[in-house]
N, C-alpha and C. Protein backbone atom coordinates (compact mmCIF):
# COMPACT_ATOMS: atom_id res chain seq x y z
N UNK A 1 2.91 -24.50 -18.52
CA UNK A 1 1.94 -23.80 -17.68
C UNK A 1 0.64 -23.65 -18.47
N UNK A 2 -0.29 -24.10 -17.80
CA UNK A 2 -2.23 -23.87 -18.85
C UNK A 2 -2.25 -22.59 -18.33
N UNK A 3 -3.37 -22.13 -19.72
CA UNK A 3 -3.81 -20.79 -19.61
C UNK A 3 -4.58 -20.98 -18.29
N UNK A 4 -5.52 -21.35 -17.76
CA UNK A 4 -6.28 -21.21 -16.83
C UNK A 4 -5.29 -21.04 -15.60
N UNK A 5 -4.08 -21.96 -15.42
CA UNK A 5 -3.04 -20.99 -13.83
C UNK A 5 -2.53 -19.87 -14.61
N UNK A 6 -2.40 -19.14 -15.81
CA UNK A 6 -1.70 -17.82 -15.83
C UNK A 6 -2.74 -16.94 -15.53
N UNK A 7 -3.80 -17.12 -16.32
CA UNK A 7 -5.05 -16.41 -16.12
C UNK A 7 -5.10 -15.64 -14.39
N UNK A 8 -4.92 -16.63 -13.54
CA UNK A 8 -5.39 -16.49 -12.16
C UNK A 8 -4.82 -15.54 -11.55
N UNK A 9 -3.25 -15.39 -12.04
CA UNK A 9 -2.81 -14.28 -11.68
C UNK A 9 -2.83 -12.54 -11.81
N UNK A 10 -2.21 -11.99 -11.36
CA UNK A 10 -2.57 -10.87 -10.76
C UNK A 10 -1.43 -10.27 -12.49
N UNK A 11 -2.28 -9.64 -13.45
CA UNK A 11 -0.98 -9.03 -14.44
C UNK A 11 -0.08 -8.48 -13.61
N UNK A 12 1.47 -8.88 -14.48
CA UNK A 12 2.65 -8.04 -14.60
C UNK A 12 3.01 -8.86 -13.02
N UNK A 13 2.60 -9.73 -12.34
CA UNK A 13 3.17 -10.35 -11.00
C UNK A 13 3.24 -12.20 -10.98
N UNK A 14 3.33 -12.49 -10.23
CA UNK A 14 3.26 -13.78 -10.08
C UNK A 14 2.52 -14.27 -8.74
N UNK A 15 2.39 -13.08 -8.04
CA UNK A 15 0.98 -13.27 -7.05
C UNK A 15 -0.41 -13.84 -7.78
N UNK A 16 -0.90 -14.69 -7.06
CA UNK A 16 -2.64 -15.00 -7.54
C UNK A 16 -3.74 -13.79 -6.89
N UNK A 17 -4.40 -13.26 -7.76
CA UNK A 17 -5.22 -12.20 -7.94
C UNK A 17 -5.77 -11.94 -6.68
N UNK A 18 -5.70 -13.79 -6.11
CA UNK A 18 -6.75 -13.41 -4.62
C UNK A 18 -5.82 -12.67 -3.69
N UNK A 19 -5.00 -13.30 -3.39
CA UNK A 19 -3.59 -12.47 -2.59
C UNK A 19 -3.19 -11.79 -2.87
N UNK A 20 -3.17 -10.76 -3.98
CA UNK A 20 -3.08 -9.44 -4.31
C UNK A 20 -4.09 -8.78 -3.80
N UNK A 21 -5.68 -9.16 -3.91
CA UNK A 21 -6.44 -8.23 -3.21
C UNK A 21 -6.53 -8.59 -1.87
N UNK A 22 -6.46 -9.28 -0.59
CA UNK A 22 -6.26 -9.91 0.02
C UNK A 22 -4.80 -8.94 1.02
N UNK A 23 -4.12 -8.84 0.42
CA UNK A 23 -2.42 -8.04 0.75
C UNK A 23 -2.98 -6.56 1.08
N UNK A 24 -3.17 -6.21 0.14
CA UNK A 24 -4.06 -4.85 -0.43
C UNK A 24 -5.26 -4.10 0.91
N UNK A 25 -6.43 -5.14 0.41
CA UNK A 25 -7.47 -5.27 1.78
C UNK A 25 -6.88 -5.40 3.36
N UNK A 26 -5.71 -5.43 3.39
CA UNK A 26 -5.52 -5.96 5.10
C UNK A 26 -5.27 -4.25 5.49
N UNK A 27 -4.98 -3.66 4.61
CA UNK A 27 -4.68 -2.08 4.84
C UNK A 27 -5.98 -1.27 4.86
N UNK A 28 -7.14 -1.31 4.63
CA UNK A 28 -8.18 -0.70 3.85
C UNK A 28 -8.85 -0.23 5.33
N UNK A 29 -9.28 -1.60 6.50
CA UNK A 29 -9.26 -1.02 7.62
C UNK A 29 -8.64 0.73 8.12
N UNK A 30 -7.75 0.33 8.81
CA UNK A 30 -6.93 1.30 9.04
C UNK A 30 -7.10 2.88 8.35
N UNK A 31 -7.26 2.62 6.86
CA UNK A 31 -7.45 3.96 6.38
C UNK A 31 -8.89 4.31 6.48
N UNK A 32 -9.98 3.67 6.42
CA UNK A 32 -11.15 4.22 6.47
C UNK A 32 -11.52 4.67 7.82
N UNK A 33 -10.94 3.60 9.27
CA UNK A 33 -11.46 4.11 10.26
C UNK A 33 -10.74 5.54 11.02
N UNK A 34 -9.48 6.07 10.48
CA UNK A 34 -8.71 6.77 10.90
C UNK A 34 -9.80 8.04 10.09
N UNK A 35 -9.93 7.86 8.73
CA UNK A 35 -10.80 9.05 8.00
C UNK A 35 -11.80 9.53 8.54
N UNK A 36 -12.74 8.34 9.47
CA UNK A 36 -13.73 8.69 9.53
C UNK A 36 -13.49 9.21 11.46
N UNK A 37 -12.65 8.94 11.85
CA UNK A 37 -12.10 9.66 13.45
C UNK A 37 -12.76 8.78 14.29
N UNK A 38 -12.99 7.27 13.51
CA UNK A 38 -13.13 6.54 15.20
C UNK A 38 -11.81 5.89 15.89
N UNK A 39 -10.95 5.78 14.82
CA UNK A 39 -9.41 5.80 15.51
C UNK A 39 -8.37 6.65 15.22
N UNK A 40 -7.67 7.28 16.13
CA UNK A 40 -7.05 8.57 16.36
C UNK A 40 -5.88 7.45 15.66
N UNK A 41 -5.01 8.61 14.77
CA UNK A 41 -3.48 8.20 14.32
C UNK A 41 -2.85 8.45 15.42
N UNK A 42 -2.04 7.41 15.67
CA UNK A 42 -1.08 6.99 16.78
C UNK A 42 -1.65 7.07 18.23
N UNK A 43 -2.65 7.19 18.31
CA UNK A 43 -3.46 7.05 19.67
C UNK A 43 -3.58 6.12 20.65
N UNK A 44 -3.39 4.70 19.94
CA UNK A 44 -4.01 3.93 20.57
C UNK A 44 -3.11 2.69 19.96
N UNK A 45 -3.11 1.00 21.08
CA UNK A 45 -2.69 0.06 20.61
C UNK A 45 -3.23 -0.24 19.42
N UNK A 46 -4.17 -0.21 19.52
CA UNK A 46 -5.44 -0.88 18.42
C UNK A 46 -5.05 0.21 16.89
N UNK A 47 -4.62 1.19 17.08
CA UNK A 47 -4.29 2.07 15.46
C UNK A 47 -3.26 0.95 14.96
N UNK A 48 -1.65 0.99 16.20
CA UNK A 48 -1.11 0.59 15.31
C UNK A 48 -1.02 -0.98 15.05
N UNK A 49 -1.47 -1.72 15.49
CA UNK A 49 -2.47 -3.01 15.19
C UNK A 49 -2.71 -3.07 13.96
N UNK A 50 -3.55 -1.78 13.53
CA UNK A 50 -4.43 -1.64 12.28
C UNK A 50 -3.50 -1.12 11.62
N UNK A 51 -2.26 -0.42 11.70
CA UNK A 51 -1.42 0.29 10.62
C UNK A 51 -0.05 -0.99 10.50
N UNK A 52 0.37 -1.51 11.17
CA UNK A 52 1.74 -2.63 11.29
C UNK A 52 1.32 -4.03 10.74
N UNK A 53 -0.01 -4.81 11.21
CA UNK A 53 -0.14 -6.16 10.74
C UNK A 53 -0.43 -6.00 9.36
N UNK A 54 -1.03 -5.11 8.38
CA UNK A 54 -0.55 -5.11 6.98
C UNK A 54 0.22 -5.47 6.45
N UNK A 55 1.30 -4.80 6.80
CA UNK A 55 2.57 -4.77 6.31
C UNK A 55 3.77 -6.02 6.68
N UNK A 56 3.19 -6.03 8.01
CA UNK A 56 3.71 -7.38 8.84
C UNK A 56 3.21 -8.75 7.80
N UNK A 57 2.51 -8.86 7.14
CA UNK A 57 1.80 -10.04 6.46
C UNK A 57 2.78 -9.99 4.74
N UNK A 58 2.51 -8.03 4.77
CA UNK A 58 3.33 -8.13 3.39
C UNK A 58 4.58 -9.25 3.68
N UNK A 59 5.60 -8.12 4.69
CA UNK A 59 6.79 -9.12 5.17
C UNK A 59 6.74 -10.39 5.06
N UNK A 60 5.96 -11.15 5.31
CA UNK A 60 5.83 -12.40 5.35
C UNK A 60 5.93 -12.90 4.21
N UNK A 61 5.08 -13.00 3.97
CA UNK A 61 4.87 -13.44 2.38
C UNK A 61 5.95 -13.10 1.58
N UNK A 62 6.27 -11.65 1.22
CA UNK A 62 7.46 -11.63 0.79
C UNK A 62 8.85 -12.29 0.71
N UNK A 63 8.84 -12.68 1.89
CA UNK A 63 10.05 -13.84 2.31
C UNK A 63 9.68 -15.15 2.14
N UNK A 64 8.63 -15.64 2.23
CA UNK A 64 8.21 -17.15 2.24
C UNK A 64 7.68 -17.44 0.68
N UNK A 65 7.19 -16.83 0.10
CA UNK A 65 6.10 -17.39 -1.14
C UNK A 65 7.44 -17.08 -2.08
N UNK A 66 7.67 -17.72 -3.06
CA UNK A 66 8.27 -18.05 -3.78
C UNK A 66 8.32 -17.24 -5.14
N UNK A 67 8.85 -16.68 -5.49
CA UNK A 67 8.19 -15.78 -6.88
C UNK A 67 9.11 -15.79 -7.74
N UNK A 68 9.12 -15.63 -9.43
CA UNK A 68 9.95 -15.50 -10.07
C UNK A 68 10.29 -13.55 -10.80
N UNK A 69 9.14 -12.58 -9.75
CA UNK A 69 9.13 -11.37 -9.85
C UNK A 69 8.97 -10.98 -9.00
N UNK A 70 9.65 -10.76 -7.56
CA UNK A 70 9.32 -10.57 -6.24
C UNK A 70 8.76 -8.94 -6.16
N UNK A 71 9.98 -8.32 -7.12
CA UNK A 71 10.23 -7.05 -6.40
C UNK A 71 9.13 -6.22 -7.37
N UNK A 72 8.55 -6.89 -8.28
CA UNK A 72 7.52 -6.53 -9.12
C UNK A 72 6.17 -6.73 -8.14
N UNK A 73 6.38 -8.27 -7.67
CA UNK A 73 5.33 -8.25 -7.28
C UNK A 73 4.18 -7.05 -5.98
N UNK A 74 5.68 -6.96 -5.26
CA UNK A 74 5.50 -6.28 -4.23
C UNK A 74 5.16 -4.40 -4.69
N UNK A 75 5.85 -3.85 -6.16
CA UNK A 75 5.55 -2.75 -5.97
C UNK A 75 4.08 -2.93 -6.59
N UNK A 76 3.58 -3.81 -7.55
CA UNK A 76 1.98 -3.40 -8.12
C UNK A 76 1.12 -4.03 -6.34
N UNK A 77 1.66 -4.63 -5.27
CA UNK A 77 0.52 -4.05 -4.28
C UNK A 77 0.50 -3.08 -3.59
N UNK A 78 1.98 -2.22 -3.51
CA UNK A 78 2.29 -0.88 -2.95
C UNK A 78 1.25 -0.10 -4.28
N UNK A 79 1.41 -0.30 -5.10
CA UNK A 79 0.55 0.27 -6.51
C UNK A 79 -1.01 0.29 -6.42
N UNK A 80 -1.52 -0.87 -5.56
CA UNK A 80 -2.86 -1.16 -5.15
C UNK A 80 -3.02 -0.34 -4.15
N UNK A 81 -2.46 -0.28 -3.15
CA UNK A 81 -2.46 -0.10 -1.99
C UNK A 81 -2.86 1.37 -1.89
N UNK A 82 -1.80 1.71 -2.68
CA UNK A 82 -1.97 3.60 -3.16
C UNK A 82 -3.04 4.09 -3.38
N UNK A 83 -3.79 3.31 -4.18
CA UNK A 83 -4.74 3.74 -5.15
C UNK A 83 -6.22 3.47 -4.03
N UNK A 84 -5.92 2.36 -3.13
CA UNK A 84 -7.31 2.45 -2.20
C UNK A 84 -6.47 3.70 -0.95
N UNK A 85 -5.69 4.10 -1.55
CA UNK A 85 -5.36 5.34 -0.28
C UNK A 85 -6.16 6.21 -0.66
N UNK A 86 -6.22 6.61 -1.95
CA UNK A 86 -6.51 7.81 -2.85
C UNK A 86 -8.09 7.60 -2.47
N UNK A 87 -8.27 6.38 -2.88
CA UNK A 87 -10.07 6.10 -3.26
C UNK A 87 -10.66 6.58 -2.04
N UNK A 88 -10.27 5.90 -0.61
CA UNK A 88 -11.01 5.96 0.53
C UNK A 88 -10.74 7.37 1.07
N UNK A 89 -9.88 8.25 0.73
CA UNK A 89 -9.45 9.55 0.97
C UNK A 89 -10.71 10.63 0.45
N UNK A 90 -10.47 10.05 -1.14
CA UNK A 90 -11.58 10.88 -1.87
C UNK A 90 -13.42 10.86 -1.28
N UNK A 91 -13.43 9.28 -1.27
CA UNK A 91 -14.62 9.18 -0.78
C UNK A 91 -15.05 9.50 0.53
N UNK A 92 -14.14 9.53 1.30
CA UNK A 92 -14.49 10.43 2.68
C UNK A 92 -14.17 11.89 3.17
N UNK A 93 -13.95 12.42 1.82
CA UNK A 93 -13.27 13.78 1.85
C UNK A 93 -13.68 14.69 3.01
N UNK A 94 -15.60 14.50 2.97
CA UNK A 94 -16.04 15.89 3.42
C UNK A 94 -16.90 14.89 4.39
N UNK A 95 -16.32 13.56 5.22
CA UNK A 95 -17.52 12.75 5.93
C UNK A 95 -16.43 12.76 7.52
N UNK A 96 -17.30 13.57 8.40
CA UNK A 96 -16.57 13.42 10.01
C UNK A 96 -15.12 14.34 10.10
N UNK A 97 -14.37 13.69 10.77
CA UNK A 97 -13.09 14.72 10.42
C UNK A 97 -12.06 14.17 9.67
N UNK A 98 -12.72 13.79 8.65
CA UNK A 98 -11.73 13.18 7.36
C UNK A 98 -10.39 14.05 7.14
N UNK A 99 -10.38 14.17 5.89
CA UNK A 99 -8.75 14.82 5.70
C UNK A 99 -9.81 16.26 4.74
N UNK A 100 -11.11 16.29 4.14
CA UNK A 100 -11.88 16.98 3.53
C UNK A 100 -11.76 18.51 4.70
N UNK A 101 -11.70 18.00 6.11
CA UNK A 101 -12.30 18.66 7.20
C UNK A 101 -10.85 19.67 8.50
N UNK A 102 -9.99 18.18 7.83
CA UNK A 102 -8.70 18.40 8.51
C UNK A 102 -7.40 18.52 7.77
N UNK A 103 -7.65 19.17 6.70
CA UNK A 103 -6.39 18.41 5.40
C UNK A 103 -4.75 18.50 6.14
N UNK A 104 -3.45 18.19 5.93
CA UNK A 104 -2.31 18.28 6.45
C UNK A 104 -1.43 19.74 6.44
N UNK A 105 -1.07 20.15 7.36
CA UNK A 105 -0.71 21.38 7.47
C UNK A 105 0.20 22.08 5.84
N UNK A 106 0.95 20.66 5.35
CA UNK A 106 1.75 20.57 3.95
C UNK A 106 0.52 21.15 3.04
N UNK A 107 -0.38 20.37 3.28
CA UNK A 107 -1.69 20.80 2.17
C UNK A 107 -1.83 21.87 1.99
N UNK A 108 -2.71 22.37 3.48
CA UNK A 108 -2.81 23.65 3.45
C UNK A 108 -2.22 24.55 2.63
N UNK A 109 -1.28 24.47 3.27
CA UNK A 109 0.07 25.37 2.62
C UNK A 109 0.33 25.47 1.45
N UNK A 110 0.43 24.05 1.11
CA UNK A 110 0.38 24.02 -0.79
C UNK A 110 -0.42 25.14 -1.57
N UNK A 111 -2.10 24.60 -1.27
CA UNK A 111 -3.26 24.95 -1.35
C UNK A 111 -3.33 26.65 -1.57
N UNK A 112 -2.48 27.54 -0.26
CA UNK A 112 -2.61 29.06 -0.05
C UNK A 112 -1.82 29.15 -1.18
N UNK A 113 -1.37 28.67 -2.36
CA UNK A 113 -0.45 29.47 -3.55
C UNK A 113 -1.35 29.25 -4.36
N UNK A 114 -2.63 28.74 -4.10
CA UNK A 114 -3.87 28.92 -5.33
C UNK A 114 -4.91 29.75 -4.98
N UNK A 115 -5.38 30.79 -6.07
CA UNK A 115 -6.94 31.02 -6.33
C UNK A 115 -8.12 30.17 -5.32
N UNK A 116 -8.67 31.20 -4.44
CA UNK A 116 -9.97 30.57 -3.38
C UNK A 116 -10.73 29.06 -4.45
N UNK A 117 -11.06 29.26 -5.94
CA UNK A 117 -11.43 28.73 -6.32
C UNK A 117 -11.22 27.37 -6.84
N UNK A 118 -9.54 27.14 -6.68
CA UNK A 118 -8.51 26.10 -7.08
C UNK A 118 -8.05 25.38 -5.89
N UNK A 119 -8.32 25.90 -4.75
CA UNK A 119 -7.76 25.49 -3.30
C UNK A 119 -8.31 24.19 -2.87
N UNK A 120 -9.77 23.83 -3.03
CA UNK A 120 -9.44 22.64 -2.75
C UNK A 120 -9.40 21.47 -4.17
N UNK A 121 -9.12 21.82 -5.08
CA UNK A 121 -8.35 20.84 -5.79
C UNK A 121 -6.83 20.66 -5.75
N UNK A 122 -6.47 21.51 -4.97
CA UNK A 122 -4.90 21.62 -4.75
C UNK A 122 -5.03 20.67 -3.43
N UNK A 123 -5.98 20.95 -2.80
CA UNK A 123 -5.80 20.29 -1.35
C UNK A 123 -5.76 18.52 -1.37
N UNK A 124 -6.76 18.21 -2.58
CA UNK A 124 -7.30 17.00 -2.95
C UNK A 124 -6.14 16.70 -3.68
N UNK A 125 -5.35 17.48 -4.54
CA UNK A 125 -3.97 16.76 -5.60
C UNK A 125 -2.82 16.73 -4.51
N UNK A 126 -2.53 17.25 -3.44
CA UNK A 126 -1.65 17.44 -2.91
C UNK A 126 -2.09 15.75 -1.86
N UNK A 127 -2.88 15.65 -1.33
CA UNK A 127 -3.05 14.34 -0.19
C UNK A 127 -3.45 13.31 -1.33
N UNK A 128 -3.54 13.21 -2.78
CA UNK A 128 -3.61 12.46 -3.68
C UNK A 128 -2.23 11.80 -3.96
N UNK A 129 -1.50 13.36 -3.95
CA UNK A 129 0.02 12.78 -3.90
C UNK A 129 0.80 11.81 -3.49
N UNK A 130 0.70 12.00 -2.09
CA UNK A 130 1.03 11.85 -0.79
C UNK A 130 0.49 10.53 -0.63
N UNK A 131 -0.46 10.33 -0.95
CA UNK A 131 -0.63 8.84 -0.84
C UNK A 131 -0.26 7.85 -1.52
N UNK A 132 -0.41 8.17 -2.83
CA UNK A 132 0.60 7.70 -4.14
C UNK A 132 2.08 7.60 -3.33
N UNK A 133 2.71 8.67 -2.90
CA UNK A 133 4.11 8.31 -2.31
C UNK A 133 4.25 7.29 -1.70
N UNK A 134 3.28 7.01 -0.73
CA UNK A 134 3.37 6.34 0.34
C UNK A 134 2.71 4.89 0.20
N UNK A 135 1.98 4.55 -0.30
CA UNK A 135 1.61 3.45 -1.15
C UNK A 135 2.73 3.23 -2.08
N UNK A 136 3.55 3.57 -3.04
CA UNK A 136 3.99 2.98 -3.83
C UNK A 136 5.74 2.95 -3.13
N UNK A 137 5.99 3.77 -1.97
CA UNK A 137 6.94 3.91 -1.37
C UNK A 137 6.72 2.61 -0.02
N UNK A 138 5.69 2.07 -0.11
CA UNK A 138 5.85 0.78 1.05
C UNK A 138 5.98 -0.36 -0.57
N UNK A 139 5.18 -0.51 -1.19
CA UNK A 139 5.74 -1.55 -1.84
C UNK A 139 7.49 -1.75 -2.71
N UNK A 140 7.54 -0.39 -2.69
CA UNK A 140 8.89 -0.33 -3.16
C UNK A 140 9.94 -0.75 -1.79
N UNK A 141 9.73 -0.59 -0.85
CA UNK A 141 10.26 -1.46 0.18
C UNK A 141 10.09 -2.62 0.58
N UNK A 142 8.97 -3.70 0.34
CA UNK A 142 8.39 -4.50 0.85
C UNK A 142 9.08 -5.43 -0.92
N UNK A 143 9.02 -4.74 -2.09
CA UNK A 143 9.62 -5.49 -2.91
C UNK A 143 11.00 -5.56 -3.09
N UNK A 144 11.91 -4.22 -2.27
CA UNK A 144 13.32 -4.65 -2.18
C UNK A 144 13.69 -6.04 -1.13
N UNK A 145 13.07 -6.29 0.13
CA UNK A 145 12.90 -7.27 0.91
C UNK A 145 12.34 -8.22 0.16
N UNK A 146 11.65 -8.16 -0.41
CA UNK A 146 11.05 -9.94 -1.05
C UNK A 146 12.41 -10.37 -2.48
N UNK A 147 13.15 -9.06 -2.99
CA UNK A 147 13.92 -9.82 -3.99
C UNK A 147 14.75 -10.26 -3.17
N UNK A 148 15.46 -8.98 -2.19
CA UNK A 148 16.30 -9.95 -1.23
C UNK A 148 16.22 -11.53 -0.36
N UNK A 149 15.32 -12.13 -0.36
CA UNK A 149 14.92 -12.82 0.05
C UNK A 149 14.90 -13.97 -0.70
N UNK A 150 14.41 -13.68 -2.08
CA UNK A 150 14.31 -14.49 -3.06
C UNK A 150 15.86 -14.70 -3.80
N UNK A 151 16.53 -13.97 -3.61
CA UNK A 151 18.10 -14.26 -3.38
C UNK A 151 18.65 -14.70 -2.47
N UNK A 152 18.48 -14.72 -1.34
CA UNK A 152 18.98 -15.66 -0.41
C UNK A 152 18.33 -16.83 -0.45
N UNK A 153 17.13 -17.14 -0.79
CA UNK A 153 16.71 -18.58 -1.28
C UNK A 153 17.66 -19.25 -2.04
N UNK A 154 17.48 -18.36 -3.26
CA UNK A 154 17.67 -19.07 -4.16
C UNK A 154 19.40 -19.46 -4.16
N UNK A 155 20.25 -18.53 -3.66
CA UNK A 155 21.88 -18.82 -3.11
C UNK A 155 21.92 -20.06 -2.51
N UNK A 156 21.17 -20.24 -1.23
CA UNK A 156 21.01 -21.27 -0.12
C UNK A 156 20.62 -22.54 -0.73
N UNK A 157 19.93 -22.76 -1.98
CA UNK A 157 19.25 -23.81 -2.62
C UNK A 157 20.33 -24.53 -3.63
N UNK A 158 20.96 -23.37 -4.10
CA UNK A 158 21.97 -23.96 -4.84
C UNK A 158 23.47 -24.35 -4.27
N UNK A 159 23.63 -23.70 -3.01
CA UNK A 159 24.74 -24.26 -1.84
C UNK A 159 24.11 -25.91 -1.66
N UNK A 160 22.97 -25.76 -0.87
CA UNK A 160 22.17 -27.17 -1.21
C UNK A 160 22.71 -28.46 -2.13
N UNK A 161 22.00 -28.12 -3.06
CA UNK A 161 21.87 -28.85 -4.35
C UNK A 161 23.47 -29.13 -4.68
N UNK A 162 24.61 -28.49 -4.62
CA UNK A 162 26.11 -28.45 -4.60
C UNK A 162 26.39 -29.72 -3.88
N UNK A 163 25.78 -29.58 -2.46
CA UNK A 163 26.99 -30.43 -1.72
C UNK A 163 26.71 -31.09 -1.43
């Protein structure tokens, strides 16, 4: 293998850098326009459009592209994924009826066991959380499906190659 194809890839995966951001980006929609309240969560065909074909593509790929670190690969874009949860969260904190304006009733709640003065950094660590969960809790699913997958390949190839 030349340095220039290891290079291309995405560290610690065997995805190419572009399809890591690419995987990543198909989600980024969805979270900014929901922040900013021009699409209502679960409102509409068009949300979950914007919340399912993400993931629907992860699926894909996961099963079809070939990897020798599937289940790696899949949690560093649940790992990406997280982290533009966090970013586009933060950056729209206090813009329309973001989460700055509307935080989650969990938040809240969190939030009332702090000092007026600590409350909304509790509010901001608590939906910081939460997204981290949930970002790194879809790739941790999306990479148990791609090893599985990459085991049934690789079973089926060598039934193959056998007979």
């Amino acid at each position: 293998m030349n340095q220039h194809h290891v290079s291309r890839r995405f560290p610690a995966t065997d995805l190419p850098t572009w399809l890591m951001l690419v995987l990543v980006a198909l989600a980024v929609p969805r979270t900014v326009l929901e922040d900013l309240g021009i699409v209502e969560p679960e409102g509409s065909l068009f949300y979950y459009f914007l919340a399912l074909v993400p993931f629907a593509v992860w699926l894909v790929v996961a099963v079809v592209r070939r990897s020798r670190r599937p289940f790696l690969d899949f949690l560093m874009v649940g790992v990406l994924y997280a982290l533009s949860l966090v970013l586009v969260h933060q950056v729209l904190w206090n813009v329309g009826p973001s989460l700055g304006h509307n935080p989650p009733a969990g938040a809240v709640a969190f939030a009332d066991n702090f000092s007026a003065g600590w409350q909304d950094l509790a509010l901001r660590g608590y939906t910081t959380g939460i997204a981290l969960m949930i970002g790194v809790g879809s790739g941790l699913v999306v990479g148990i499906v791609a090893l599985g997958a990459n085991a049934w390949k690789s079973k089926r190839r060598s039934r193959v190659n056998a007979a």
